[in-house]
PDB file of N, CA and C in Angstrom:
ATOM      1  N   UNK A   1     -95.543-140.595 -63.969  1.00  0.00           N
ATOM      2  CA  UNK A   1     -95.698-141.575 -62.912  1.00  0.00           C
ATOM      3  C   UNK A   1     -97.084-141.449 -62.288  1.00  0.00           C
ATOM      4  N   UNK A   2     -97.718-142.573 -61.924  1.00  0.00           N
ATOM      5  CA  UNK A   2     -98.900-142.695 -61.064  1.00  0.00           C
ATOM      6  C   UNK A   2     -98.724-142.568 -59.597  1.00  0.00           C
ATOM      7  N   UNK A   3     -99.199-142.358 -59.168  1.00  0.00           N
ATOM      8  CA  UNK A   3     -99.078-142.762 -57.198  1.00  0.00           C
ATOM      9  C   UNK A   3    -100.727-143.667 -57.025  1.00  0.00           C
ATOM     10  N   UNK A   4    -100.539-144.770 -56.606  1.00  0.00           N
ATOM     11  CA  UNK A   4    -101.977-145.462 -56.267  1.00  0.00           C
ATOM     12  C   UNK A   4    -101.892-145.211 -54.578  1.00  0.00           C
ATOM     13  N   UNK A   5    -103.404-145.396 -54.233  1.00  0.00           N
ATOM     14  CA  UNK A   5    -103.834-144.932 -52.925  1.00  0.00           C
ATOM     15  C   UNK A   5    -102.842-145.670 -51.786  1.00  0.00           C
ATOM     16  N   UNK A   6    -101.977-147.122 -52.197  1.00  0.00           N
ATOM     17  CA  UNK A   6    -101.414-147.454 -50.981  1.00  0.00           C
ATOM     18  C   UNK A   6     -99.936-146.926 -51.355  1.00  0.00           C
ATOM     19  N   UNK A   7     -99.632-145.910 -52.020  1.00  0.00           N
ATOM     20  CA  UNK A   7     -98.655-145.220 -52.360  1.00  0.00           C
ATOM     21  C   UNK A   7     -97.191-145.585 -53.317  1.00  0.00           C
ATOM     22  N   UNK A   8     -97.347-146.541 -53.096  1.00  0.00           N
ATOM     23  CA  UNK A   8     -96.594-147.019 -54.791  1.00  0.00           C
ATOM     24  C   UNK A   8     -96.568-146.189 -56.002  1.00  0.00           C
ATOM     25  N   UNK A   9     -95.820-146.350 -56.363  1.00  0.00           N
ATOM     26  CA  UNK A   9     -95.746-145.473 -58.033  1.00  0.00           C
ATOM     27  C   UNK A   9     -95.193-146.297 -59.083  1.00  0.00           C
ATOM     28  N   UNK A  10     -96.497-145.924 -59.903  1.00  0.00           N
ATOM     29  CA  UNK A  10     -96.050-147.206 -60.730  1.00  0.00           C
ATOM     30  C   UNK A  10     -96.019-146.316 -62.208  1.00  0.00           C
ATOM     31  N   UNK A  11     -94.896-146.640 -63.308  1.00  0.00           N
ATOM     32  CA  UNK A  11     -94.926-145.897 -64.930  1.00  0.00           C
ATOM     33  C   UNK A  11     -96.035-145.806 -65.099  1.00  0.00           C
ATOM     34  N   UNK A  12     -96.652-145.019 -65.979  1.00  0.00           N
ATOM     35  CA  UNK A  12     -98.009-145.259 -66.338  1.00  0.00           C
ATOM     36  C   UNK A  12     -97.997-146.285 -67.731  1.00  0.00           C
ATOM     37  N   UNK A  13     -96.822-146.146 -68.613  1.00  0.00           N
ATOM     38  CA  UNK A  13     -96.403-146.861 -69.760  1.00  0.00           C
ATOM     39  C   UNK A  13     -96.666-147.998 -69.077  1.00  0.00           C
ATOM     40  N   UNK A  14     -96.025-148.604 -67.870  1.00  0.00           N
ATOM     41  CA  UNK A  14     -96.277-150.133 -67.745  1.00  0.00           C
ATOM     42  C   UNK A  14     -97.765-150.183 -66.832  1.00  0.00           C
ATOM     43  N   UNK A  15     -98.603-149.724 -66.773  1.00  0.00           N
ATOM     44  CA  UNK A  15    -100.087-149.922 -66.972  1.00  0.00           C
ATOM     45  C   UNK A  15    -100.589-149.655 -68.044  1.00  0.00           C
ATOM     46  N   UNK A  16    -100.430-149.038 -69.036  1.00  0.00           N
ATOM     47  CA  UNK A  16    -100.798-149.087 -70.741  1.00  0.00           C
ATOM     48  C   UNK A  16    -100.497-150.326 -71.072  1.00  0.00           C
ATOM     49  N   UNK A  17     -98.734-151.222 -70.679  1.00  0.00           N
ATOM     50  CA  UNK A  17     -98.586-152.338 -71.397  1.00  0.00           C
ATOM     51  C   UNK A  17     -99.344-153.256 -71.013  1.00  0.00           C
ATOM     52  N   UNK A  18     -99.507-153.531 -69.182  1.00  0.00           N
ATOM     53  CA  UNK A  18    -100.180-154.296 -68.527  1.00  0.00           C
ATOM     54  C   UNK A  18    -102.028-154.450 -69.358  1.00  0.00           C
ATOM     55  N   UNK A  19    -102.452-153.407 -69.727  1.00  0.00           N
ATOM     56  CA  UNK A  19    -103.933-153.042 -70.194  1.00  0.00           C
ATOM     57  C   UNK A  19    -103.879-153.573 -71.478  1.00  0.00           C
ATOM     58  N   UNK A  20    -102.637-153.761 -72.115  1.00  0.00           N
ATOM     59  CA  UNK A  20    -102.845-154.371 -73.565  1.00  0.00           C
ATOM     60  C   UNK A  20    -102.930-156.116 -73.132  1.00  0.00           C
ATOM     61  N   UNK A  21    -102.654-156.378 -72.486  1.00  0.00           N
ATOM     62  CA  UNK A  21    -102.957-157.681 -72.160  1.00  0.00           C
ATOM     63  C   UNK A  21    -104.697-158.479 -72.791  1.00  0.00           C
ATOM     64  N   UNK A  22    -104.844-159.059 -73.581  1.00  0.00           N
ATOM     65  CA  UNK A  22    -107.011-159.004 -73.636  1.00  0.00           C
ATOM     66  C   UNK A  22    -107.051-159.289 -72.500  1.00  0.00           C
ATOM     67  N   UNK A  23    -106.878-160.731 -71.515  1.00  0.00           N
ATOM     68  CA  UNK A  23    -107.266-160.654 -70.725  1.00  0.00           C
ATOM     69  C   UNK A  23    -107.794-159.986 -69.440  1.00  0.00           C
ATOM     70  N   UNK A  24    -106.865-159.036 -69.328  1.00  0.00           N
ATOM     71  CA  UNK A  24    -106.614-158.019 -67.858  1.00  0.00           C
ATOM     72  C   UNK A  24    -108.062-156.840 -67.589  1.00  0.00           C
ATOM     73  N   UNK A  25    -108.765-156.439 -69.070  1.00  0.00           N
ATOM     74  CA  UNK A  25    -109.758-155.666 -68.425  1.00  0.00           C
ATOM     75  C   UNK A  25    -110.887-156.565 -68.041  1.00  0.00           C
ATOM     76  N   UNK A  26    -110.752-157.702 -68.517  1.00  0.00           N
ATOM     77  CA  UNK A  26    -111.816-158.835 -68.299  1.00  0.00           C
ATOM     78  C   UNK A  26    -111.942-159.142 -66.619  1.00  0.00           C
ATOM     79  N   UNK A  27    -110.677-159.756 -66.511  1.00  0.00           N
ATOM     80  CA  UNK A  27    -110.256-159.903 -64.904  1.00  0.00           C
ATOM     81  C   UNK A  27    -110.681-158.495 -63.837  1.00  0.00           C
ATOM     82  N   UNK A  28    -110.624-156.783 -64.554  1.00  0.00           N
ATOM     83  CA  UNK A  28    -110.344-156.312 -63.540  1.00  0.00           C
ATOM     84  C   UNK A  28    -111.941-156.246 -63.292  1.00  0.00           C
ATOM     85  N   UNK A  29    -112.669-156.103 -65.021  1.00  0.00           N
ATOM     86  CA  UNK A  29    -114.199-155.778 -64.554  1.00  0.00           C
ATOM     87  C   UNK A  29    -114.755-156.552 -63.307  1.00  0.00           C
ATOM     88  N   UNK A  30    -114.314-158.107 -63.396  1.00  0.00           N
ATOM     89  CA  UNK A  30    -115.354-159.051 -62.660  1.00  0.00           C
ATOM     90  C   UNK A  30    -114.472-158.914 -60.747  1.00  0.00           C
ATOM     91  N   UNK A  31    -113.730-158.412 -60.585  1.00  0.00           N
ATOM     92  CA  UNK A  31    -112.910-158.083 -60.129  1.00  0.00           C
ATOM     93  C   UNK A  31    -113.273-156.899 -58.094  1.00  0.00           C
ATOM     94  N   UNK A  32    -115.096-156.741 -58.579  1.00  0.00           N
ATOM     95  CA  UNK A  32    -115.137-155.361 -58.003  1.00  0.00           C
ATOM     96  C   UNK A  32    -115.759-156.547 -56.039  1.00  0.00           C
ATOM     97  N   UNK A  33    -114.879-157.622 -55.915  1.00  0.00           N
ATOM     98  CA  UNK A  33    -114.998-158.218 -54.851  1.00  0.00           C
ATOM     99  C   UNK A  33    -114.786-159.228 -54.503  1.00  0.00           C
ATOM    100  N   UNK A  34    -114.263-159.930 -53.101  1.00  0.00           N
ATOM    101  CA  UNK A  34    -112.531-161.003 -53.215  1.00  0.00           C
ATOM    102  C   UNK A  34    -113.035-161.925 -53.652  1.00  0.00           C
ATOM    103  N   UNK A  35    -112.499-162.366 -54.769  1.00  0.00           N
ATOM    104  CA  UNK A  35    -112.514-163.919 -55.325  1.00  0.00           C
ATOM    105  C   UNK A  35    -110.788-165.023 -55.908  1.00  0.00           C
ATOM    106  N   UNK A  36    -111.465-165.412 -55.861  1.00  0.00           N
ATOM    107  CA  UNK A  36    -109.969-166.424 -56.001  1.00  0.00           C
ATOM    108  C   UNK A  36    -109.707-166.666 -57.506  1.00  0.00           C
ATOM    109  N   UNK A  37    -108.261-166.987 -57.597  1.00  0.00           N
ATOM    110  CA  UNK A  37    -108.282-167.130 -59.160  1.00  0.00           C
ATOM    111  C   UNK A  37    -108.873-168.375 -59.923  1.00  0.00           C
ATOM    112  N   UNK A  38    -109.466-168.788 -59.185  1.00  0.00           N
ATOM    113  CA  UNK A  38    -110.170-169.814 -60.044  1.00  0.00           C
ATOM    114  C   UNK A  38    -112.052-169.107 -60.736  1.00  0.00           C
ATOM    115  N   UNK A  39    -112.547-168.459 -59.250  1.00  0.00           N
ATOM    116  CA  UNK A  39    -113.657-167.659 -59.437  1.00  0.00           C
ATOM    117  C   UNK A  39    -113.511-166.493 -60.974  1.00  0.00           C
ATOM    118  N   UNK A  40    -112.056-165.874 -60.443  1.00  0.00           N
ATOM    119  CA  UNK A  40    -112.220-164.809 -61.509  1.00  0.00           C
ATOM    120  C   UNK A  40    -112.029-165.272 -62.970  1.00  0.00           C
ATOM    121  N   UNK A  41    -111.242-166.666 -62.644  1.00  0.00           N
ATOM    122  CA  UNK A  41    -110.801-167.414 -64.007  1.00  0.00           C
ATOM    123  C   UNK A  41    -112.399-167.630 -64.917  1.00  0.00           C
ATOM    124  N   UNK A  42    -113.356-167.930 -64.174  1.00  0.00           N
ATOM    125  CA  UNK A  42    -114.776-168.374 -64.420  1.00  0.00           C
ATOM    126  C   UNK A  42    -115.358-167.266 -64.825  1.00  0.00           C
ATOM    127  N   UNK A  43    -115.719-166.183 -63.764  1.00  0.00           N
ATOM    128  CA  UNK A  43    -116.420-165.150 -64.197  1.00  0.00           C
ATOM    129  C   UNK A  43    -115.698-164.388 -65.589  1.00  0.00           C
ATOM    130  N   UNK A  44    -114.612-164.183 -65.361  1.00  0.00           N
ATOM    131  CA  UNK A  44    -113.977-163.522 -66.459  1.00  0.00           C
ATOM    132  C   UNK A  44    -114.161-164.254 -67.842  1.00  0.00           C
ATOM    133  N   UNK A  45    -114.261-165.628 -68.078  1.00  0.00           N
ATOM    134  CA  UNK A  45    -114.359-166.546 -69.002  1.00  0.00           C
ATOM    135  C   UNK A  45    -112.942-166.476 -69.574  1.00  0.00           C
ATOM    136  N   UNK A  46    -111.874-166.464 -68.441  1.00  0.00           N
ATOM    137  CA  UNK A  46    -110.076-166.392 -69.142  1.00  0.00           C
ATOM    138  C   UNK A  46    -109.772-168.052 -68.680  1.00  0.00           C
ATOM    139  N   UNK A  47    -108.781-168.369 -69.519  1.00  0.00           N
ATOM    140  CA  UNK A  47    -108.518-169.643 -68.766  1.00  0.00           C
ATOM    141  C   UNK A  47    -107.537-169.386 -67.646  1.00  0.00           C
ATOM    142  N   UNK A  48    -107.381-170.531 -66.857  1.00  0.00           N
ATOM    143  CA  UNK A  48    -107.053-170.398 -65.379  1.00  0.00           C
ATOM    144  C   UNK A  48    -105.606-170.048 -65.281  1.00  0.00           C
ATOM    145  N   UNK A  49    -104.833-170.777 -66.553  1.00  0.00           N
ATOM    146  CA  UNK A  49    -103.330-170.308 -66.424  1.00  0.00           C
ATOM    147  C   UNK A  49    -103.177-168.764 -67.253  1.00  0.00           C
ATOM    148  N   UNK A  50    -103.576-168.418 -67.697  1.00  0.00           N
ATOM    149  CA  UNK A  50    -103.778-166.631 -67.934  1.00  0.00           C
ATOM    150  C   UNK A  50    -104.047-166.022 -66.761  1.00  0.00           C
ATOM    151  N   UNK A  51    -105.278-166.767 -65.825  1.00  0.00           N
ATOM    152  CA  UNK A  51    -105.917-165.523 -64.899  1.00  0.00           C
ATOM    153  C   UNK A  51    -104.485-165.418 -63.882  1.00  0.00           C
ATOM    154  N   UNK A  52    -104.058-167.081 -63.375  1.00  0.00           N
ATOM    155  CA  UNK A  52    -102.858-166.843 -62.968  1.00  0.00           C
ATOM    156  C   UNK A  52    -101.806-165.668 -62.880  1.00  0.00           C
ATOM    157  N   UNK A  53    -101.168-165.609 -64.165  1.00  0.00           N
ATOM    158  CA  UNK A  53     -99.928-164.876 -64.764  1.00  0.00           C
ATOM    159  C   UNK A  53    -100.529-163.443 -64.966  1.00  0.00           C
ATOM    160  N   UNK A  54    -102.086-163.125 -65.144  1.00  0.00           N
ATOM    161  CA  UNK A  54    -102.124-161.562 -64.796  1.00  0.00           C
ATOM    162  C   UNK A  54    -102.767-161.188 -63.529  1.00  0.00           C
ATOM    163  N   UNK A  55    -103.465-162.229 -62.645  1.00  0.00           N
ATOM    164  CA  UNK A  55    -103.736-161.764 -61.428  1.00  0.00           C
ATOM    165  C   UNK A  55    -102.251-161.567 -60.927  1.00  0.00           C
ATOM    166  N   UNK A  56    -101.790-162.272 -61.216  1.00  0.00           N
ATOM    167  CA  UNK A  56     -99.990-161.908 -60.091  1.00  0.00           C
ATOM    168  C   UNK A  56     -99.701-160.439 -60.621  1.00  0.00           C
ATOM    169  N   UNK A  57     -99.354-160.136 -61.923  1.00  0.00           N
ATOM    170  CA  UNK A  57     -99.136-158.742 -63.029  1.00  0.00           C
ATOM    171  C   UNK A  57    -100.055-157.687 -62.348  1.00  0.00           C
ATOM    172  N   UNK A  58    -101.393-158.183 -61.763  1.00  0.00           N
ATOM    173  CA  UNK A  58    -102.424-156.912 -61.535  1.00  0.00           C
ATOM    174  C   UNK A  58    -102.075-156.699 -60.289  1.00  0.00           C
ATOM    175  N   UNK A  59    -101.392-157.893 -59.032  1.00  0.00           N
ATOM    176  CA  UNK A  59    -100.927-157.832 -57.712  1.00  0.00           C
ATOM    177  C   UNK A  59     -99.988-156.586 -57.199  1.00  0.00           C
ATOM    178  N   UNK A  60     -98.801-157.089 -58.425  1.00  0.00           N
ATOM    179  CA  UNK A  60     -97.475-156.359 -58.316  1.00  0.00           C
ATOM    180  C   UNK A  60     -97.424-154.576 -58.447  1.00  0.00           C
ATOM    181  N   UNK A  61     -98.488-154.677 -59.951  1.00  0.00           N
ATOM    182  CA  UNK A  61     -98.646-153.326 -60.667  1.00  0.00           C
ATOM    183  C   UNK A  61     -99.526-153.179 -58.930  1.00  0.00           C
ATOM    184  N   UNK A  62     -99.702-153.479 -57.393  1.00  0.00           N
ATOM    185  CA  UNK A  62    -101.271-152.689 -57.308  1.00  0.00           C
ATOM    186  C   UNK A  62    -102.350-152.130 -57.920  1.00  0.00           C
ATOM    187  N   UNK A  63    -102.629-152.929 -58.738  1.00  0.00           N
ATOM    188  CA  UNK A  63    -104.246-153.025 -59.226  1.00  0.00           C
ATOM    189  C   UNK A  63    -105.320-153.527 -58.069  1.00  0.00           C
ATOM    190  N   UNK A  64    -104.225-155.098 -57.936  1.00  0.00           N
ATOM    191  CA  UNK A  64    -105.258-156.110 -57.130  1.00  0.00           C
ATOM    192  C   UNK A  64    -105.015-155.879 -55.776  1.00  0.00           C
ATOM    193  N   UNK A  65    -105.736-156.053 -54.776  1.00  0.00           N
ATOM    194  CA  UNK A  65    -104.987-156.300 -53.471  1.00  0.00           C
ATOM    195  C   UNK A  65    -105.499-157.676 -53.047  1.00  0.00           C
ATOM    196  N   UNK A  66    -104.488-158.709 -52.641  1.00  0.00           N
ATOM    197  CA  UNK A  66    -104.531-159.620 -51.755  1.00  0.00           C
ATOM    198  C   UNK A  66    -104.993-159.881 -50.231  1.00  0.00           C
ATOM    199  N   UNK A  67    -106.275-160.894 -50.285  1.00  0.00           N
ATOM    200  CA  UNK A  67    -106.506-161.419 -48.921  1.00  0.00           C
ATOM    201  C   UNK A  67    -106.408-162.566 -48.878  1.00  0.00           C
ATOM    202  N   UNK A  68    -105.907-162.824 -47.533  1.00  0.00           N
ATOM    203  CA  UNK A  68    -106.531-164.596 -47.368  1.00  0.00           C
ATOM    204  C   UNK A  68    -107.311-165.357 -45.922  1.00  0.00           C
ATOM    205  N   UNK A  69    -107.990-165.884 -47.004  1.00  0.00           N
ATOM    206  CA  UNK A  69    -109.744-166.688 -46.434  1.00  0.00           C
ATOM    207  C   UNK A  69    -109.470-167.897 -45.731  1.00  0.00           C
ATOM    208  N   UNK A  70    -109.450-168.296 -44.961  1.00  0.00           N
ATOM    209  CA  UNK A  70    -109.664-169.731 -44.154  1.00  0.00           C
ATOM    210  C   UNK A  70    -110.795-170.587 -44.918  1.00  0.00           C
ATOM    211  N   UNK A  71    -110.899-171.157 -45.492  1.00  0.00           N
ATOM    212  CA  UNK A  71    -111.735-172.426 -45.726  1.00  0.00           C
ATOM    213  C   UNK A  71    -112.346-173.501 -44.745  1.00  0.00           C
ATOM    214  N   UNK A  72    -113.358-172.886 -44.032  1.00  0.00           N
ATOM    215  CA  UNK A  72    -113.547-173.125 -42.381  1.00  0.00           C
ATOM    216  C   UNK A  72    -113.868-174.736 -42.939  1.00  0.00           C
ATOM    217  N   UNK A  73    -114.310-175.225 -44.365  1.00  0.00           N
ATOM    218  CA  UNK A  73    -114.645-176.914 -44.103  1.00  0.00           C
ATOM    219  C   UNK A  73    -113.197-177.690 -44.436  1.00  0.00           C
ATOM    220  N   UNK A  74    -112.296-177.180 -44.327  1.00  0.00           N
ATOM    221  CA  UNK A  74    -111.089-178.096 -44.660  1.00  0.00           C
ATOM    222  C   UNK A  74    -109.771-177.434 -43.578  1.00  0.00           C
ATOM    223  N   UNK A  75    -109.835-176.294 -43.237  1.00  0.00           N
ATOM    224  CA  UNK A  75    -108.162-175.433 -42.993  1.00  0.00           C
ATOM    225  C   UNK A  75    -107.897-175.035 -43.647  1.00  0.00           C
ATOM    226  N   UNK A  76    -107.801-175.034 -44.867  1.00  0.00           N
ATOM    227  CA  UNK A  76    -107.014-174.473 -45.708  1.00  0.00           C
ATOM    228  C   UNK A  76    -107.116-173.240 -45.892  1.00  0.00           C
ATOM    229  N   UNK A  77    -105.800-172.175 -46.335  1.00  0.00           N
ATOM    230  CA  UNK A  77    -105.428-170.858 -46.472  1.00  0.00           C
ATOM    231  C   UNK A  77    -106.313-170.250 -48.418  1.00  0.00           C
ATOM    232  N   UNK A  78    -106.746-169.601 -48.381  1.00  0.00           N
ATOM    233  CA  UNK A  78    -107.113-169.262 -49.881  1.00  0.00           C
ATOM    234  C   UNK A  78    -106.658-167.766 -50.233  1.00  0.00           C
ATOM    235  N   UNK A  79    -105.881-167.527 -51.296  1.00  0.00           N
ATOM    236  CA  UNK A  79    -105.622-166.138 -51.648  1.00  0.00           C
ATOM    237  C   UNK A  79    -107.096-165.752 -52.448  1.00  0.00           C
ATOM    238  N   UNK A  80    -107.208-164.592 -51.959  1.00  0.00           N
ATOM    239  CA  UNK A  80    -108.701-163.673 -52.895  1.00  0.00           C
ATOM    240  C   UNK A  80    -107.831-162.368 -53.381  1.00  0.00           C
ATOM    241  N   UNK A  81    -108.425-162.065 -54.118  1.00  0.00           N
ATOM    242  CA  UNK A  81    -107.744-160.826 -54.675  1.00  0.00           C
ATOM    243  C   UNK A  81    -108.993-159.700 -54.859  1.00  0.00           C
ATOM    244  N   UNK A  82    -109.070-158.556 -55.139  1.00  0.00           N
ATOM    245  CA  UNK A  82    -109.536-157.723 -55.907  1.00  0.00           C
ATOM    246  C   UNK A  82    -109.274-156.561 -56.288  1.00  0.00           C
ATOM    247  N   UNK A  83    -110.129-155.621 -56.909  1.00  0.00           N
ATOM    248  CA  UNK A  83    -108.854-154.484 -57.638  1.00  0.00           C
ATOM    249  C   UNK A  83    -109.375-153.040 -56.576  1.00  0.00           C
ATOM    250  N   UNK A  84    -108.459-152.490 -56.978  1.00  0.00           N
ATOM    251  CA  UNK A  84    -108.058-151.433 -55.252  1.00  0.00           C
ATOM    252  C   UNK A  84    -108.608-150.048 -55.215  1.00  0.00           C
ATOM    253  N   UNK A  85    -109.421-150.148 -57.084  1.00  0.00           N
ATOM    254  CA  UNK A  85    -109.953-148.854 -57.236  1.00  0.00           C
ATOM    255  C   UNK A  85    -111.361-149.126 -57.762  1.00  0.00           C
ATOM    256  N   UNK A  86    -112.024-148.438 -58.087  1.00  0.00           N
ATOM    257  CA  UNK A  86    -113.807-148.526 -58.501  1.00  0.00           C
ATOM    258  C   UNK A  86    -113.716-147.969 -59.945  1.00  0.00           C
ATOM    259  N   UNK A  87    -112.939-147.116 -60.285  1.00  0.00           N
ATOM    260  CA  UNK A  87    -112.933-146.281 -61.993  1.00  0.00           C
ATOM    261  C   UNK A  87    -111.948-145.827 -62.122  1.00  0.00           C
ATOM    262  N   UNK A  88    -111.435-146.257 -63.781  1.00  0.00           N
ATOM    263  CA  UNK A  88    -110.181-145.720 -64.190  1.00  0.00           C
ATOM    264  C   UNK A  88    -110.522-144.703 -65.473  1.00  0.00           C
ATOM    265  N   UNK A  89    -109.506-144.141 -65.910  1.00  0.00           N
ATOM    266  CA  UNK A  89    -109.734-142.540 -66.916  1.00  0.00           C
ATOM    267  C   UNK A  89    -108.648-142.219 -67.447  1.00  0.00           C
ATOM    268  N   UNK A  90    -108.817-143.102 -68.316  1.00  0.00           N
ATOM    269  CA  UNK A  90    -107.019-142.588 -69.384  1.00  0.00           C
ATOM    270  C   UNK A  90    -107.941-141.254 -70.470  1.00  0.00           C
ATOM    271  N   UNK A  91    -106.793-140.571 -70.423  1.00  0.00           N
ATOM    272  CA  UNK A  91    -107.284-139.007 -70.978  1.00  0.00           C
ATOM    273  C   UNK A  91    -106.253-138.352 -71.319  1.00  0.00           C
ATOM    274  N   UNK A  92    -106.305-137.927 -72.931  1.00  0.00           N
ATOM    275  CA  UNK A  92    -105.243-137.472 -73.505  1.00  0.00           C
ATOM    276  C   UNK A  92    -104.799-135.923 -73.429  1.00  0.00           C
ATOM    277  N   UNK A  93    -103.707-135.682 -73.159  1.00  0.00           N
ATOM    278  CA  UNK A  93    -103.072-134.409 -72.591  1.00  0.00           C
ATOM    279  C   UNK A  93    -102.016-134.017 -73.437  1.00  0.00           C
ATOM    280  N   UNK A  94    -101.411-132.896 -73.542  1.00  0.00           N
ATOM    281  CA  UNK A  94    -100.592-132.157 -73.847  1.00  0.00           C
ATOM    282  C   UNK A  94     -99.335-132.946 -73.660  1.00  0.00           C
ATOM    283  N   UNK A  95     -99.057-133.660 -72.439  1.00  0.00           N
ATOM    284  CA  UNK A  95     -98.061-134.371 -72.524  1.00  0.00           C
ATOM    285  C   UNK A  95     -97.847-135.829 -72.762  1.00  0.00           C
ATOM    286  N   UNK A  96     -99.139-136.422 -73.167  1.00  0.00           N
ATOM    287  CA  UNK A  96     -99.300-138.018 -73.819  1.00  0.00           C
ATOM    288  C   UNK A  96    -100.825-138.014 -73.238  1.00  0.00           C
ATOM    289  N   UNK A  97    -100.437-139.776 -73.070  1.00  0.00           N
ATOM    290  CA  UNK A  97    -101.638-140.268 -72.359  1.00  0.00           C
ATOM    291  C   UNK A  97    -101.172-140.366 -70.953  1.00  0.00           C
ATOM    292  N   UNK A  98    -102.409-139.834 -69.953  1.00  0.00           N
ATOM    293  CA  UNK A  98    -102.643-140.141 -68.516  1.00  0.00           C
ATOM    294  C   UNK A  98    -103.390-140.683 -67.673  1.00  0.00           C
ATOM    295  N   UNK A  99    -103.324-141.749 -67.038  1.00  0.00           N
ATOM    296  CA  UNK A  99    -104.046-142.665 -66.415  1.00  0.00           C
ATOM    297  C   UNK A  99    -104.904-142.023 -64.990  1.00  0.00           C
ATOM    298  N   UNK A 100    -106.030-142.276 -64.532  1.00  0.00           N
ATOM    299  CA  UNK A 100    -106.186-141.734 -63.233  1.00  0.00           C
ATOM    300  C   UNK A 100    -107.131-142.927 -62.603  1.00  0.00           C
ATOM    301  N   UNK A 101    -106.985-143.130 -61.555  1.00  0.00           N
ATOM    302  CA  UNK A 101    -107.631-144.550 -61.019  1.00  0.00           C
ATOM    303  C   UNK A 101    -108.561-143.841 -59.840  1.00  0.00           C
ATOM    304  N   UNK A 102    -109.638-143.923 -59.384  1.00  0.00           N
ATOM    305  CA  UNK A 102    -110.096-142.929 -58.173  1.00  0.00           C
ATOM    306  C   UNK A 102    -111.398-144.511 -57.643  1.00  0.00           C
ATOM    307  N   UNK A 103    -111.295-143.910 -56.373  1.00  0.00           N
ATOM    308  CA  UNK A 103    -112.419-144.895 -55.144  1.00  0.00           C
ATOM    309  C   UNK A 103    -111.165-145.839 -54.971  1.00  0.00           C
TER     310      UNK A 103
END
């Protein structure tokens, strides 16, 4: 099991599965500050209904953390996301593979 910094514990198997995703290291690289899923859909070069279905996957797992932006020229509410750590380190051990996420 993992523990991430806002204390959740998540399998590490279902961040291996989550990481087999192509899209997801794409999303997390471009990832390092809040953008919306349309931004990350762009920067990442994923299409928008992928960035969708793994920004939510990167939400749940806490990868991503959620904010939301006022759109001071309209009202409107905007979800931003970004990911909750700076470097990850899968590293093989005696007892499999182990994930470590740090910053």
């Amino acid at each position: 099991m993992l523990v991430i910094d806002n204390g959740k514990t998540v399998a590490e198997q279902e961040l291996f599965a989550l990481m087999s995703a192509p899209a997801v290291p794409d999303l997390l690289r471009v990832a390092d500050e809040p953008l919306t899923v349309k931004e990350l859909s762009c920067r990442a070069d994923v299409p928008l209904s992928t960035a969708y279905r793994e920004v939510k996957r990167l939400h749940e797992a806490s990868l991503f953390e959620k904010s939301i932006m006022v759109d001071h020229s309209d009202g409107r509410h905007v979800a931003q996301y970004h990911r909750t750590f700076e470097r990850m380190e899968v590293s093989v051990t005696d007892d499999g593979l182990r994930i470590e996420l740090a910053g």
